[in-house]
Protein backbone atom coordinates (compact mmCIF):
# COMPACT_ATOMS: atom_id res chain seq x y z
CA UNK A 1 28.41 12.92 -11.78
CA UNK A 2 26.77 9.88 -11.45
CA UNK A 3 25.56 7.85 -14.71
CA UNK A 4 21.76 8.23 -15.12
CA UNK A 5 20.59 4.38 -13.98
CA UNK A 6 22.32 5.17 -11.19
CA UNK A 7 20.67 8.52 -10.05
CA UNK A 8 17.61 6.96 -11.41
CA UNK A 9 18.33 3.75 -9.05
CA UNK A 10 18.79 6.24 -5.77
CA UNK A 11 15.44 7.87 -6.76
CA UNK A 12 13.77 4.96 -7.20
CA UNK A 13 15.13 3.68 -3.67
CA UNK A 14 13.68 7.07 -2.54
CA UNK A 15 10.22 6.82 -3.82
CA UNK A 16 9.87 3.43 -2.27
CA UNK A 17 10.81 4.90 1.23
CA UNK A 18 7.68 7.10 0.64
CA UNK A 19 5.63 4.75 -0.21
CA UNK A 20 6.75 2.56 2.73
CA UNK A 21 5.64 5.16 4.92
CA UNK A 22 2.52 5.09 3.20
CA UNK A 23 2.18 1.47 3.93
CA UNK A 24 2.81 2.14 7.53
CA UNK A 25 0.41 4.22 7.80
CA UNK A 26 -2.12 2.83 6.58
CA UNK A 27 -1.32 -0.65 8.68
CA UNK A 28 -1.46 1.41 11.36
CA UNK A 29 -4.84 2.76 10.26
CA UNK A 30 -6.55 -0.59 9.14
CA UNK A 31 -4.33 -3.01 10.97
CA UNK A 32 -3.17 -4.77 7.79
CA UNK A 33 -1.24 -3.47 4.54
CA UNK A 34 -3.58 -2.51 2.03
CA UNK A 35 -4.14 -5.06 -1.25
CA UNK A 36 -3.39 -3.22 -3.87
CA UNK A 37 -1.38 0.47 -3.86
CA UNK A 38 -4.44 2.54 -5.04
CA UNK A 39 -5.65 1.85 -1.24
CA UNK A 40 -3.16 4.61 -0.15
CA UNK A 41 -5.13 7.50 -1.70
CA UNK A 42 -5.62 9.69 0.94
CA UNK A 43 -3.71 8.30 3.49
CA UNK A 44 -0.55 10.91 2.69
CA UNK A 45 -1.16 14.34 1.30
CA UNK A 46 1.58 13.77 -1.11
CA UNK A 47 0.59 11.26 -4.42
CA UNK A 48 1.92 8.27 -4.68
CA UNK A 49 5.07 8.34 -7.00
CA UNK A 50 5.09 6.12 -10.11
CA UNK A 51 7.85 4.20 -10.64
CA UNK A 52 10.97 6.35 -12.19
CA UNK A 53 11.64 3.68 -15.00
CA UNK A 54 8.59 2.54 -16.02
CA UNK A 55 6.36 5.08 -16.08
CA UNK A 56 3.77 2.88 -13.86
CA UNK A 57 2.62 2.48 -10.49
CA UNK A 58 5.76 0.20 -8.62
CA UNK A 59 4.81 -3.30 -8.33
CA UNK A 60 3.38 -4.04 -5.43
CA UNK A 61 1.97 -7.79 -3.45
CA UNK A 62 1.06 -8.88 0.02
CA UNK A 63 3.40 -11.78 1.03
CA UNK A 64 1.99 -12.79 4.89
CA UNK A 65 1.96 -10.32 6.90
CA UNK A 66 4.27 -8.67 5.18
CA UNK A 67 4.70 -6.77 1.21
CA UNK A 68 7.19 -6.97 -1.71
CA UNK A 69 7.26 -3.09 -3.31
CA UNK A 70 9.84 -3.20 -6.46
CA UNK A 71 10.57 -1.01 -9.09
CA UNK A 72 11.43 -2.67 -12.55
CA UNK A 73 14.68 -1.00 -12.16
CA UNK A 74 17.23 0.07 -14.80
CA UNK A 75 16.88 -3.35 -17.08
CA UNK A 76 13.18 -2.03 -17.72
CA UNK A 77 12.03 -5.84 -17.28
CA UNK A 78 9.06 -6.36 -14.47
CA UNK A 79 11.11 -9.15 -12.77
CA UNK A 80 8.06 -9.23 -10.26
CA UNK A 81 10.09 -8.42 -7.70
CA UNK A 82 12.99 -10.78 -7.54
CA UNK A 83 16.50 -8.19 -6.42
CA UNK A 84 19.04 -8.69 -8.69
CA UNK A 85 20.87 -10.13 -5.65
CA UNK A 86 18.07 -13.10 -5.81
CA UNK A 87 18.73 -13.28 -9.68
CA UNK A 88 22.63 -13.54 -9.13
CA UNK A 89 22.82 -10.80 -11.23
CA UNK A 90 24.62 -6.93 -11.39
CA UNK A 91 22.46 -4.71 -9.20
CA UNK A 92 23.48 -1.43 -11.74
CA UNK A 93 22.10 -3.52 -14.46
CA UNK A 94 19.72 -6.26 -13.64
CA UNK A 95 16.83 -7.24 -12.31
CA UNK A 96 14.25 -5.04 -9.66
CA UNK A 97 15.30 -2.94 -6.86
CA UNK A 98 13.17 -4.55 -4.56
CA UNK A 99 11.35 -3.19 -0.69
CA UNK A 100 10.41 -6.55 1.33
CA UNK A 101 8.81 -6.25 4.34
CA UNK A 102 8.59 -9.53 6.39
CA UNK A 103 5.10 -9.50 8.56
């Protein structure tokens, strides 16, 4: 059995898939990503998930063309999106599991 960060982790990684596809969507709708994640109500029929560790909506920016989704991960610390990789730290541990999308 896996230790609970971890399963929480994969979930997280999961939710941020949907909401990617979210994202797409509505880029594909408007023809840019959307400011701010309370944009994408009603572009899915499935709500938006909050962030497994937090509680909150993920974080979420525009960078370019592009976005930066993260999750505060399993530290509980809003790293404002910098991986753990980025941070030189343990990815189990440290840091926010992080979604970047170049434009």
């Amino acid at each position: 059995m896996l230790p609970a960060s971890r399963r929480d982790s994969a979930i997280g990684r999961l939710d941020e898939f949907r909401i990617a596809l979210a994202l797409n969507l509505y880029r594909q709708e408007h023809g840019e990503y959307p400011r701010a994640l309370e944009q994408l109500a009603g572009v899915v029929d499935w709500p938006i998930p909050q962030d497994i560790f937090s509680g909150e909506p993920f974080g979420y920016r525009r960078d370019g063309d592009g976005y930066v989704l993260w999750s505060v991960g399993p530290d509980l610390h809003d790293d404002g999106g910098v991986s753990a990789d980025e941070a030189g730290a343990n990815w189990f541990e440290d840091g926010d599991i992080v979604w970047r999308v170049e434009g």
